[in-house]
Protein backbone atom coordinates (compact mmCIF):
# COMPACT_ATOMS: atom_id res chain seq x y z
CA UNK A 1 5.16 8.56 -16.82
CA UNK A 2 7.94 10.43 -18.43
CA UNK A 3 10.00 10.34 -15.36
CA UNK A 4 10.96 6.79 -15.66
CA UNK A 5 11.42 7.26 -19.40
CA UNK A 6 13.46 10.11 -18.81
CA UNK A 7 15.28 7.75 -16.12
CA UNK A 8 15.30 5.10 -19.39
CA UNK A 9 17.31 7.66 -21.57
CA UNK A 10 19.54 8.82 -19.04
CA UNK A 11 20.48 5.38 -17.45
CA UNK A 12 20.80 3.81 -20.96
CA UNK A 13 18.36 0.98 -20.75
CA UNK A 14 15.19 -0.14 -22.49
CA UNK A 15 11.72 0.93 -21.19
CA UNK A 16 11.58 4.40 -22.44
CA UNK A 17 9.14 3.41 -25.39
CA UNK A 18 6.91 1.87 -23.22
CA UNK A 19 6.48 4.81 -21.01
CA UNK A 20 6.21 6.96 -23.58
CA UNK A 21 3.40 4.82 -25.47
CA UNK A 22 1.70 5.11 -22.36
CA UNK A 23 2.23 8.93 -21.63
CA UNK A 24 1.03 9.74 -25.27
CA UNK A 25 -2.38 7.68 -24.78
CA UNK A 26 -2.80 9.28 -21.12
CA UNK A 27 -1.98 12.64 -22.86
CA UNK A 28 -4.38 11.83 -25.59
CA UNK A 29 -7.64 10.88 -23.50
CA UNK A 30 -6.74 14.06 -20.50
CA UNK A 31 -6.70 16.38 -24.16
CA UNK A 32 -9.93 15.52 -24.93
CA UNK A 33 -11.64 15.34 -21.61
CA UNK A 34 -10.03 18.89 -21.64
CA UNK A 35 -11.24 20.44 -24.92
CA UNK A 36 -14.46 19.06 -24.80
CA UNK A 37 -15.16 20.76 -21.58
CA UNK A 38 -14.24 24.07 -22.37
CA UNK A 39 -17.00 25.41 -20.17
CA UNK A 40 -17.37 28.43 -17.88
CA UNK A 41 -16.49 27.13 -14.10
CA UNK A 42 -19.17 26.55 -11.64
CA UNK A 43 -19.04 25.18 -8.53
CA UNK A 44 -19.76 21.67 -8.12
CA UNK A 45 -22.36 20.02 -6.12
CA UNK A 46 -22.40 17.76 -3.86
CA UNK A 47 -23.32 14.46 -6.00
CA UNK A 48 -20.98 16.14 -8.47
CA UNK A 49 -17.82 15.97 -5.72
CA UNK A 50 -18.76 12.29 -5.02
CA UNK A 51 -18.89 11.06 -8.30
CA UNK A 52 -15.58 13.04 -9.09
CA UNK A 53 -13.70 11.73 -5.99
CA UNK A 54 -14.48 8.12 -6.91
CA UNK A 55 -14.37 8.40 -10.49
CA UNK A 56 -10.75 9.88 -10.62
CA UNK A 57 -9.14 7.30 -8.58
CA UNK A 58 -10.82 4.46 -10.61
CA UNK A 59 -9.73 6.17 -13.88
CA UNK A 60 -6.14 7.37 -12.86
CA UNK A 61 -5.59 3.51 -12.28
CA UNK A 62 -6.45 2.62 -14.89
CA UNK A 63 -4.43 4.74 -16.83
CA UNK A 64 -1.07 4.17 -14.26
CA UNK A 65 -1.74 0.13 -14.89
CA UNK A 66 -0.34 0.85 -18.82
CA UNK A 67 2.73 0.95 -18.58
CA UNK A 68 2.69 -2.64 -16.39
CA UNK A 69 0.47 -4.18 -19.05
CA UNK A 70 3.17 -2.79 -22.27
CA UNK A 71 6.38 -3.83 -20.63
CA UNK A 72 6.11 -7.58 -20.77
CA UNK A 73 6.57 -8.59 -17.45
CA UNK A 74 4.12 -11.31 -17.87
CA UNK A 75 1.45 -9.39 -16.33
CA UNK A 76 -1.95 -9.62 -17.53
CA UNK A 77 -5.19 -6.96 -17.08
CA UNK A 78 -6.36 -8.22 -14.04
CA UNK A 79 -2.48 -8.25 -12.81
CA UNK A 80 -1.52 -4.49 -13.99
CA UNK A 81 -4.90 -2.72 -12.56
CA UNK A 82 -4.19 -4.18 -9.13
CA UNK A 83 -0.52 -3.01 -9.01
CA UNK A 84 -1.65 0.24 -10.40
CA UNK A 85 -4.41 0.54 -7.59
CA UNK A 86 -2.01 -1.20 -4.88
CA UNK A 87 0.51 1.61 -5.65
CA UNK A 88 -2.03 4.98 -5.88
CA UNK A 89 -3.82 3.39 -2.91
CA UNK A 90 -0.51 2.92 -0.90
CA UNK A 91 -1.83 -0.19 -0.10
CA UNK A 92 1.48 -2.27 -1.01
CA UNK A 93 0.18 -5.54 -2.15
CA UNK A 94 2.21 -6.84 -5.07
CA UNK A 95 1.33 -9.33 -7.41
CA UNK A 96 5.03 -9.21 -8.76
CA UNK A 97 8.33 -11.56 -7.91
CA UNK A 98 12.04 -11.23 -8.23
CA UNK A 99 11.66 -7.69 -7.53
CA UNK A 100 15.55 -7.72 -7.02
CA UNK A 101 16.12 -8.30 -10.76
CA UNK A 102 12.96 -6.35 -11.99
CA UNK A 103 13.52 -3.76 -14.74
CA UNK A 104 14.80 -0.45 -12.65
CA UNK A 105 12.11 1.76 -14.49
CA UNK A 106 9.23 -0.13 -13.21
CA UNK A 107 10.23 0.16 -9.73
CA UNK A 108 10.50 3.73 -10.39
CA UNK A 109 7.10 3.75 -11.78
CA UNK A 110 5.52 1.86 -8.38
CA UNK A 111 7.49 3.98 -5.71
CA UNK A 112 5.97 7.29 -8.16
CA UNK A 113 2.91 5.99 -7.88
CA UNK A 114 2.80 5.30 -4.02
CA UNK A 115 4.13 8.90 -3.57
CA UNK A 116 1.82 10.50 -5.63
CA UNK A 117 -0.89 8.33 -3.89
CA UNK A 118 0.01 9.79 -0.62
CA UNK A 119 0.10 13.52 -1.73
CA UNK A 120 -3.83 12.80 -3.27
CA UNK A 121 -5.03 10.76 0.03
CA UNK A 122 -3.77 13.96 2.23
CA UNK A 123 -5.92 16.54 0.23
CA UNK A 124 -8.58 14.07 -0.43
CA UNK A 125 -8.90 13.73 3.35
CA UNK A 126 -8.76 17.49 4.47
CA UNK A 127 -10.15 19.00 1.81
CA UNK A 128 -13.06 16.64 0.43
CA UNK A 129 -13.85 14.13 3.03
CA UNK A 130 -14.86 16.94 5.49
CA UNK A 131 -17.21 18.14 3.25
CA UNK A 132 -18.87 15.47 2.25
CA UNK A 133 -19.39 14.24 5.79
CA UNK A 134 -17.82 11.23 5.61
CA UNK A 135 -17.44 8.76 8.26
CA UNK A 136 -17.48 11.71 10.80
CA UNK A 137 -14.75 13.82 8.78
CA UNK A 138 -17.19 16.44 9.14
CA UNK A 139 -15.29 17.18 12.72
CA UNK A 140 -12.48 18.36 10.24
CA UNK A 141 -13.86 20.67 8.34
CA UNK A 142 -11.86 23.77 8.16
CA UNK A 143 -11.69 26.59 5.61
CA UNK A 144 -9.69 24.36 3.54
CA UNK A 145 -12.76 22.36 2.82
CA UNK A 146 -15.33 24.80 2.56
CA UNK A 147 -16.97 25.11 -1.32
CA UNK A 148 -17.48 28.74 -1.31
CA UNK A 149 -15.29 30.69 -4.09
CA UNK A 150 -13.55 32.71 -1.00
CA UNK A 151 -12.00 29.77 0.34
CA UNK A 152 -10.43 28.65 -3.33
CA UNK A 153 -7.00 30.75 -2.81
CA UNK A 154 -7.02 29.13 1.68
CA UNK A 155 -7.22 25.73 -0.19
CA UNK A 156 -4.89 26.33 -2.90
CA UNK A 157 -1.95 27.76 -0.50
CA UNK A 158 -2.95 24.91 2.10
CA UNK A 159 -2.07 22.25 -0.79
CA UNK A 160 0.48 24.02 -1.73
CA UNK A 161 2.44 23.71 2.25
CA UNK A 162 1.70 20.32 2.55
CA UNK A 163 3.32 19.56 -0.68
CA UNK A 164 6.45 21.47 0.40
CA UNK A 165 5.90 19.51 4.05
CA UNK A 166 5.92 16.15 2.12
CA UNK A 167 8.54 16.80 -0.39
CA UNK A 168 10.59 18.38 2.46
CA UNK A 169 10.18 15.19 4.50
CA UNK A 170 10.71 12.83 1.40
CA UNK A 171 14.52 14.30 0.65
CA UNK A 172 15.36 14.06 4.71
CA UNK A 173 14.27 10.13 4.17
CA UNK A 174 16.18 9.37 1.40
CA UNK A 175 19.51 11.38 2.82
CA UNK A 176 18.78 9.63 6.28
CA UNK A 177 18.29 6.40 4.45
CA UNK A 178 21.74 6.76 2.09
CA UNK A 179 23.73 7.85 5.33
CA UNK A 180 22.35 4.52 7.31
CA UNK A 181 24.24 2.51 4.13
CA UNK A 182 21.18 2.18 2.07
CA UNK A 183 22.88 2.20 -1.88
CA UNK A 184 21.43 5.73 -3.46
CA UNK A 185 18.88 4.19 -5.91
CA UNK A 186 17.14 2.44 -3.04
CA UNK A 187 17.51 5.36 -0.76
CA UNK A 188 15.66 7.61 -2.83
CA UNK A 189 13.08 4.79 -4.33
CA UNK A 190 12.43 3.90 -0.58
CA UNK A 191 12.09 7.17 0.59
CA UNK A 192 9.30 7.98 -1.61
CA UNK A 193 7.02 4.37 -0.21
CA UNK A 194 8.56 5.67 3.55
CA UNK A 195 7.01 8.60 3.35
CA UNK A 196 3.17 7.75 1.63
CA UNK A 197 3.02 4.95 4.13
CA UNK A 198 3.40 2.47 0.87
CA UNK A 199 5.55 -0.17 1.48
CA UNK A 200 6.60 -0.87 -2.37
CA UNK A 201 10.32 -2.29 -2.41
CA UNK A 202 13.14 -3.04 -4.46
CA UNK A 203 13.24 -6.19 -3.07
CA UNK A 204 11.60 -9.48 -2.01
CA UNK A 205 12.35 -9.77 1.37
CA UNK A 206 11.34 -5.93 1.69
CA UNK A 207 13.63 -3.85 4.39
CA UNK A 208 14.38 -7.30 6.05
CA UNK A 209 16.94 -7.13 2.57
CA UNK A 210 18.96 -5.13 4.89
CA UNK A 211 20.60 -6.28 8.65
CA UNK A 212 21.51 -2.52 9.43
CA UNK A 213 20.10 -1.47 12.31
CA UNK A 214 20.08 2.07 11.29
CA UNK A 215 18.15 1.09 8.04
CA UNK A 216 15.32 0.20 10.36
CA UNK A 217 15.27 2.80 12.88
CA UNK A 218 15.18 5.25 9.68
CA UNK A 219 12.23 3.37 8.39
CA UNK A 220 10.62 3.53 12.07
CA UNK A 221 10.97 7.54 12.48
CA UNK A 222 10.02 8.59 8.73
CA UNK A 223 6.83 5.73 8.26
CA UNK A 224 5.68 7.75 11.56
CA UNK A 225 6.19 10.59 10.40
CA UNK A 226 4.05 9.90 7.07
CA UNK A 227 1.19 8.89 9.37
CA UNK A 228 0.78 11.88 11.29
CA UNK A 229 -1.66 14.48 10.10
CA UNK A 230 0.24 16.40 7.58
CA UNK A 231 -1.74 19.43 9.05
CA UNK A 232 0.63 19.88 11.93
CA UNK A 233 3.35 20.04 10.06
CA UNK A 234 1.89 23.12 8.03
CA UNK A 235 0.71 24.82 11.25
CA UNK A 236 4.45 24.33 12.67
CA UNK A 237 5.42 25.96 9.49
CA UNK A 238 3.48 28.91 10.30
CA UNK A 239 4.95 29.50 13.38
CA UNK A 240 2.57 28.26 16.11
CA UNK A 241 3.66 26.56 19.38
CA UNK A 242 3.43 22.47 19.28
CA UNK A 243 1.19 22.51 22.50
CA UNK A 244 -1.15 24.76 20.46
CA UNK A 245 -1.77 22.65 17.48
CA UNK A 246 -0.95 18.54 19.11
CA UNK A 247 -4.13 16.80 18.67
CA UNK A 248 -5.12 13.63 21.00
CA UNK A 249 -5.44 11.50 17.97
CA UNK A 250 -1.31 11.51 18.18
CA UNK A 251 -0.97 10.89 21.56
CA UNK A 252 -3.34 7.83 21.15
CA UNK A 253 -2.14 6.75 18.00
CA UNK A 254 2.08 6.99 19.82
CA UNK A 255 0.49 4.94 22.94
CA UNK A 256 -1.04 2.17 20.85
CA UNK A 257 2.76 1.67 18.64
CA UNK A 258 4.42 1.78 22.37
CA UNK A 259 2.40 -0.57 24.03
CA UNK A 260 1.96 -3.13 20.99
CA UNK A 261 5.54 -2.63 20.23
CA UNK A 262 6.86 -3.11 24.07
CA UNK A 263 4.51 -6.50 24.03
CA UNK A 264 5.40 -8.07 21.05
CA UNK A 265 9.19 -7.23 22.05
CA UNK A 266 9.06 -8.91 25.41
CA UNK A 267 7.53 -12.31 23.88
CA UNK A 268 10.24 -12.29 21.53
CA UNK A 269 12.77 -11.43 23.37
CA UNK A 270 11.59 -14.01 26.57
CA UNK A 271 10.34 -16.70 24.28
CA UNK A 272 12.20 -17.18 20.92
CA UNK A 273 15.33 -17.05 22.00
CA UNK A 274 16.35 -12.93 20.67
CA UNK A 275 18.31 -10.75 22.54
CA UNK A 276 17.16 -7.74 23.48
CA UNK A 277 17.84 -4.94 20.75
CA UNK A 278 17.09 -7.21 17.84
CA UNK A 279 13.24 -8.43 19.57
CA UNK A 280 12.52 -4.95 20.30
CA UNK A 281 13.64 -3.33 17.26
CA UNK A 282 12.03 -5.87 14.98
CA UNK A 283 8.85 -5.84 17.08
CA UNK A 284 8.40 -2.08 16.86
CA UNK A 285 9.31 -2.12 13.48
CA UNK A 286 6.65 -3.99 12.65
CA UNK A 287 4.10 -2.63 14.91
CA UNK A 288 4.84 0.60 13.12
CA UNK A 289 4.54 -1.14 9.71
CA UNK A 290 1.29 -2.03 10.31
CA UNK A 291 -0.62 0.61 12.16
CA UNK A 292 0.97 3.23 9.87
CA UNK A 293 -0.76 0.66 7.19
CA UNK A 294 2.88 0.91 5.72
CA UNK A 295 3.20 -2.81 4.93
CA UNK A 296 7.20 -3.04 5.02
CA UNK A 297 9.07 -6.28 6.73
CA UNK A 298 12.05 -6.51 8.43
CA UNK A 299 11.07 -10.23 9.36
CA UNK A 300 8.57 -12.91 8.85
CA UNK A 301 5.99 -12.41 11.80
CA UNK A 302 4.42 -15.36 10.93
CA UNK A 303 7.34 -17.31 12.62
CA UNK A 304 6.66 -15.34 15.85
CA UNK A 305 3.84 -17.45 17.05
CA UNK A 306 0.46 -16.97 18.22
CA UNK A 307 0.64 -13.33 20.53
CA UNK A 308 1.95 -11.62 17.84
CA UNK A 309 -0.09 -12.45 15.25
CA UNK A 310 -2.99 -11.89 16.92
CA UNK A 311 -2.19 -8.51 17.88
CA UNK A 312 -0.64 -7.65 14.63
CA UNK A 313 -4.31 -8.76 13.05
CA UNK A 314 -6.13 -6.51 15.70
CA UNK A 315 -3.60 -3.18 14.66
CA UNK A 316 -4.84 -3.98 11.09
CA UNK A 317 -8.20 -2.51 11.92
CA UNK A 318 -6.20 0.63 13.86
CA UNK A 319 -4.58 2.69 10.96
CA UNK A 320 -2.97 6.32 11.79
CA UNK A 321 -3.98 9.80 12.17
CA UNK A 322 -6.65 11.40 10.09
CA UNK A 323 -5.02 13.64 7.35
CA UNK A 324 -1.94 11.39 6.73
CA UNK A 325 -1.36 9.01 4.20
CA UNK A 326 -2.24 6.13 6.47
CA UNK A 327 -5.68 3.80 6.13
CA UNK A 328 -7.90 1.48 8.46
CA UNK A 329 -10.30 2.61 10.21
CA UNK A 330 -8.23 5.72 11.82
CA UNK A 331 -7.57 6.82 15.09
CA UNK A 332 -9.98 9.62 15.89
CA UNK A 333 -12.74 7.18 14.75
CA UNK A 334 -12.26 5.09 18.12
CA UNK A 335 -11.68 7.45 20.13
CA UNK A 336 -15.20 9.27 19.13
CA UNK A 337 -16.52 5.42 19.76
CA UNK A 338 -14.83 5.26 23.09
CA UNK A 339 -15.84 8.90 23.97
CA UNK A 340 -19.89 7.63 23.51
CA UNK A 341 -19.82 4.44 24.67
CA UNK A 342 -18.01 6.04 28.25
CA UNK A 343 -21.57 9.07 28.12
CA UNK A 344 -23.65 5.97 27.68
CA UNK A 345 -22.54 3.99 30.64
CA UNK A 346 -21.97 6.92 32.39
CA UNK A 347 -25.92 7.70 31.92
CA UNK A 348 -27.11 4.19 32.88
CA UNK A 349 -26.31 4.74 36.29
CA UNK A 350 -27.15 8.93 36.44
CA UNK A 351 -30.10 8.87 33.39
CA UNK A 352 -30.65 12.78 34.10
CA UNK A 353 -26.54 13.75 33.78
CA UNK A 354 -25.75 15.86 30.78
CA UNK A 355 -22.66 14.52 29.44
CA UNK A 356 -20.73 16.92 27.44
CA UNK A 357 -18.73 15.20 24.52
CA UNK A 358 -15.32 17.00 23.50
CA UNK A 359 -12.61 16.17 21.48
CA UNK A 360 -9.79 18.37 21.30
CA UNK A 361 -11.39 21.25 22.46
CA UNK A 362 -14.61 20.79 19.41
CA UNK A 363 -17.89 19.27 20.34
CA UNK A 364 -18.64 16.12 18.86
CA UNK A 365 -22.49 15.98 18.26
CA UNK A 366 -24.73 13.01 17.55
CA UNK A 367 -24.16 13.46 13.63
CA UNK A 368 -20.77 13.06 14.12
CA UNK A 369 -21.38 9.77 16.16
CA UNK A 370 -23.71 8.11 14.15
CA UNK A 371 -21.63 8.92 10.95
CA UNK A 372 -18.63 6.99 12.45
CA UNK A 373 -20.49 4.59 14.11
CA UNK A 374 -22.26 3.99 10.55
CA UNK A 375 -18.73 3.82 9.03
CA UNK A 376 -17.00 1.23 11.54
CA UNK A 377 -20.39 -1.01 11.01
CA UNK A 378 -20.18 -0.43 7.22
CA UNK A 379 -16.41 -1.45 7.63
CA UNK A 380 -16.73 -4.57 9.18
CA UNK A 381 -19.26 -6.18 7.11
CA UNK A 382 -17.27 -4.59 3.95
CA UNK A 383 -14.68 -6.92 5.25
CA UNK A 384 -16.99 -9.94 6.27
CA UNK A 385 -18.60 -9.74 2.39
CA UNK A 386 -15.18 -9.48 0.60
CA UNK A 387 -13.93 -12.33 3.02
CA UNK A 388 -17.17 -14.58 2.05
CA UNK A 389 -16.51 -13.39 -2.02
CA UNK A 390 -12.47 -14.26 -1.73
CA UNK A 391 -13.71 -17.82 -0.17
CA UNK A 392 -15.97 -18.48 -3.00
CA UNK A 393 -12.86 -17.82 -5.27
CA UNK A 394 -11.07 -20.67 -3.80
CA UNK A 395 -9.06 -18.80 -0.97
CA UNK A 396 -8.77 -20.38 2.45
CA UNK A 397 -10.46 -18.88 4.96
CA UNK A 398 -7.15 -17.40 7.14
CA UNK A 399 -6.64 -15.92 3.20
CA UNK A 400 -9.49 -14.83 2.33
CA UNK A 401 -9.98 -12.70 5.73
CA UNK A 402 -6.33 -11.16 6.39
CA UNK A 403 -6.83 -10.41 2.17
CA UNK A 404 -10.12 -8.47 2.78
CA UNK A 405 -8.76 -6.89 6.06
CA UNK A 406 -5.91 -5.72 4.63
CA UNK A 407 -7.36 -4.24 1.39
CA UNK A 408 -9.99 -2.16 3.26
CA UNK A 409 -7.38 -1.00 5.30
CA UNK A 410 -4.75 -0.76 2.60
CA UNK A 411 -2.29 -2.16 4.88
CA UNK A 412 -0.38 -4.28 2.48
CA UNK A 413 1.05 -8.09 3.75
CA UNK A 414 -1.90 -10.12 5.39
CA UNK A 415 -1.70 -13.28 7.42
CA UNK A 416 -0.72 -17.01 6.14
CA UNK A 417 1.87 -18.50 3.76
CA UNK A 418 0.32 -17.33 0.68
CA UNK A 419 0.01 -13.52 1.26
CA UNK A 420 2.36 -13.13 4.96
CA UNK A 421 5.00 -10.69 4.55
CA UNK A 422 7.05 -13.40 2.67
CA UNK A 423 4.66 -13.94 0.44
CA UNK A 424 2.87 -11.86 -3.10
CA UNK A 425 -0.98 -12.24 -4.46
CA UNK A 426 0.63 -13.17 -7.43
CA UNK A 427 -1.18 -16.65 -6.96
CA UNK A 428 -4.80 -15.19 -7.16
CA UNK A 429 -6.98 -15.95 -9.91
CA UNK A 430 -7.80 -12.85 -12.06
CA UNK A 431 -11.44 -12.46 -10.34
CA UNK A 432 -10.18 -12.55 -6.63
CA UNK A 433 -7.61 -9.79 -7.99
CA UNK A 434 -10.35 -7.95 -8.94
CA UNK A 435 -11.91 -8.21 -6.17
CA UNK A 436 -8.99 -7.05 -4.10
CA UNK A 437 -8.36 -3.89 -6.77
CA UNK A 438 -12.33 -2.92 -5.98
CA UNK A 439 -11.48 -3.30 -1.94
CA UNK A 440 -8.57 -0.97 -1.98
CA UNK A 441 -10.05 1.26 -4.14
CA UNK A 442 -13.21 1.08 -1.57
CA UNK A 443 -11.06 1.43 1.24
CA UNK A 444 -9.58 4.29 -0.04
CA UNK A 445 -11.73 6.26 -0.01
CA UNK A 446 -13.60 5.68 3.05
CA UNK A 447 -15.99 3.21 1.59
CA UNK A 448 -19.15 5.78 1.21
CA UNK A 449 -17.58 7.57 -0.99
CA UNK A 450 -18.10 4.90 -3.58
CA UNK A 451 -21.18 2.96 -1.81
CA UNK A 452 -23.04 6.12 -2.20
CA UNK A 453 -22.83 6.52 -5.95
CA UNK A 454 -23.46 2.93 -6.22
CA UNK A 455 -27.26 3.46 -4.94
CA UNK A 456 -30.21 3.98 -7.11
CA UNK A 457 -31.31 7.46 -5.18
CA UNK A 458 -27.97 9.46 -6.25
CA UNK A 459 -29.08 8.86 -9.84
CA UNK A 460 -32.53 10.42 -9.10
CA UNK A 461 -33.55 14.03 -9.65
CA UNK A 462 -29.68 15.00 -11.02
C-alpha cells in the first residue's frame, strides 16, 4: 500500500492519505497478530495448513479492498471486496468504469495486487497444494513441498528463484511493451497483469485500446509465458537441458492455443469479412486470453458469432499449466482423465491387460485419479450451484452461467452483453457480488481447500 502513496507524493496528486490510512490499519492488525503470537515455532499440521491457506487469502482481501472503499470512487463494501479478490485472485473481473480517467494510484493499486496474486498462486501451488493432496497435486510433490524442517532452506531458495524468474520476466514485458509504442505508465502497469495472467487495464476497451500489432503479439508471448509452470524456468536457471525438464502438460496446453487459435482465425477470416493477419492475430489473441485465464480483449468476441463463442466457452473450463499463475481446471488434470478413461476402454476389450499409467515419466496411481476425478466433478457442480444462486439473484441464465464459469476459473470477461469483454459486473446487486467474491476465492484455491474446512469433521478432535 505505500507504493501507490509513494507514487501519490512523487507524482504530485491526491491519494496518498488514503493509502496511508489503509497501510497504518493493515500495519496495526499484522502487529498484533504478530505480538500476540510470540510463540516457539512448530510445525503445522495438516488441518492447520488448510485453514491457513484459506484463511489468508480471505483476510488479505479484505484488507487490499481498503483502500477502494476510502478513496471515494463510489464503491461500496460489497463493490471493494470483489475488486480486492478479482485482483489477488487474478481473476480480472471489474466492477469499475471509465478506467481511462480513473485516479492513476488506484490502477497502481489493482495491477499490484494482480502481481502479487500471481507470485502467491505459484508457491501456493508447488509448495502447498502438493501436500495437501489436492485435486491430484499430490503428482507434484517435490522437496519443495515436503513439511519436514530439512526441506525449509530447498523451499525458501525455490521461492526465492521463482521470484527472480517472475520479476525477471515482468521488466522484459514492460520494456517489450514500451518498445511496441505502449506509453511507459501503461507499459509497466500492464506488464505486471501480463505476467500474473490478470487482465486488469488502464482502460475500458482493455488492449483492444491499442491497434498496434506489436502491442498484441507482446501480450500473446508474455500472457504465455505467465502460464507456464514457473518451475521450468527455475530448472533452466540451474543449468539443465530443456528436453530434460519439458513436461507434456506444455506440449498439450501449446496444441490446444494452436488449434483453437487456427479455428477461430479461419471463421473469421472466411466469414466476417477480415483479412488474414488481423482474423488470425485477434483470434489467437484471444484464445490465449482465455486459456491462460488472462481475461484481456483486443476485440468484442461476442460479435464473432456462434463457432467462436462456443469454443471460447469450452477453453474456459481448460486453464494453463499447473504451477503458473493461470486457473480452470488445468491441463495435467485432463490429461490424467484422458490417460484413465484410454486403460478403461482399453480393458473392456482385454479385461486381464495390465495397463501401466505414466505421465511424464511418474506413475499416476488410483489416488491420484480419483482425487482429480473428485475435483473436475466437484468443479462442475461448483459451477452448476453458483449458476442456479446467480439466477435466483435476478441474472439471466447466459449471465448467470458464463459469471459462475468464469469465477471458478478466474478467467475474467464471461459471455453476454452485461459481463462480455465490453462489458463490467458493475451492474450486480451487492449479494450476486458476493457471491462472485466467494467463487473466485473458491476457485482459487482449488475449491477443497476451502470446502474442506467448511465441513463439520475438520472441527472434530482438533
Amino acid at each position: 500500500m505505500l507504493v501507490p502513496a509513494l507514487y501519490c507524493w512523487g507524482a504530485g496528486i491526491s491519494g496518498a492519505a488514503t493509502f496511508g490510512v489503509a497501510a497504518a490499519i493493515t500495519a496495526f492488525v499484522a502487529g498484533g497478530l504478530i505480538f500476540g503470537s510470540r510463540t516457539e515455532a512448530r510445525a503445522l499440521n495438516t488441518r492447520q495448513m488448510y485453514l491457513l491457506t484459506a484463511l489468508a487469502w480471505i483476510s488479505a482481501s479484505f484488507f487490499a479492498a481498503l483502500p477502494f472503499a476510502f478513496h471515494g470512487l463510489g464503491l461500496d463494501l460489497a463493490d471493494a471486496y470483489f475488486e480486492a479478490v478479482s485482483g489477488l485472485t487474478t481473476t480480472g473481473a471489474t466492477v469499475m468504469t471509465s478506467l481511462d480517467t480513473a485516479p492513476e494510484d488506484i490502477l497502481v493499486w489493482r495491477a499490484l495486487l494482480q502481481w502479487l496474486g500471481g507470485l502467491g498462486i505459484i508457491v501456493m501451488a508447488m509448495v502447498a497444494l502438493p501436500m495437501l493432496r489436492v485435486g491430484g497435486m499430490q503428482l507434484f510433490r517435490t522437496e519443495s513441498s515436503d513439511r519436514t524442517e530439512r526441506s525449509f532452506a530447498s523451499t525458501t531458495q525455490f521461492i526465492r528463484l521463482v521470484m527472480s524468474a517472475y520479476t525477471l520476466l515482468t521488466l522484459l514485458c514492460a520494456v517489450a511493451y514500451a518498445l511496441a509504442g505502449m506509453p511507459f505508465f501503461d507499459a509497466a502497469l500492464h506488464a505486471l497483469t501480463t505476467l500474473s495472467t490478470g487482465g486488469y487495464s488502464t482502460h475500458d476497451a482493455s488492449l483492444g485500446r491499442y491497434s498496434g500489432a506489436g502491442i498484441h503479439w507482446v501480450a500473446i508471448v508474455f500472457m504465455l509465458a505467465g502460464a507456464l509452470p514457473f518451475v521450468l524456468y527455475v530448472q533452466l536457471a540451474q543449468g539443465k537441458r530443456v528436453g530434460a525438464v519439458w513436461q507434456s502438460q506444455v506440449t498439450v496446453y501449446l496444441a490446444i492455443i494452436l488449434l483453437a487459435g487456427v479455428a477461430i482465425g479461419a471463421w473469421l477470416w472466411a466469414t466476417q469479412g477480415h483479412s488474414a493477419e488481423p482474423a488470425f492475430r485477434h483470434a489467437l489473441f484471444t484464445v490465449v486470453s482465455i486459456v491462460t485465464t488472462t481475461g484481456y480483449a483486443s476485440a468484442d468476441y461476442m460479435l464473432w458469432g456462434g463457432f467462436p463463442i462456443a469454443i471460447i466457452f469450452v477453453l474456459m473450463y481448460v486453464g494453463g499449466c499447473t504451477g503458473s499463475t493461470s486457473g480452470g481446471i488445468k491441463i495435467f488434470r485432463l490429461q490424467v482423465i484422458y490417460l484413465f478413461a484410454r486403460a478403461q476402454v482399453t480393458r473392456q476389450v482385454m479385461p486381464n491387460r495390465v495397463i501401466a499409467t505414466r505421465l511424464d515419466n511418474r506413475d499416476v496411481d488410483a489416488s491420484v485419479a480419483s482425487s482429480v476425478l473428485a475435483f473436475v466433478g466437484l468443479y462442475v457442480a461448483t459451477i452448476i450451484g453458483v449458476t442456479v444462486i446467480l439466477s435466483v439473484l435476478g441474472l439471466d441464465f447466459l449471465t448467470a452461467l458464463s459469471s459462475a464459469v468464469t469465477a471458478i476459473g478466474n478467467v475474467g470477461p464471461g459471455l453476454g452483453d452485461t459481463v462480455g469483454p465490453a462489458g463490467h459486473f458493475g451492474s450486480f446487486s451487492d449479494a450476486a457480488k458476493l457471491v462472485m467474491s466467494a467463487a473466485m476465492l473458491l476457485g482459487r484455491l482449488e475449491l477443497m481447500t476451502v470446502l474442506v474446512v467448511l465441513t463439520p469433521f475438520f472441527w472434530r478432535e482438533w
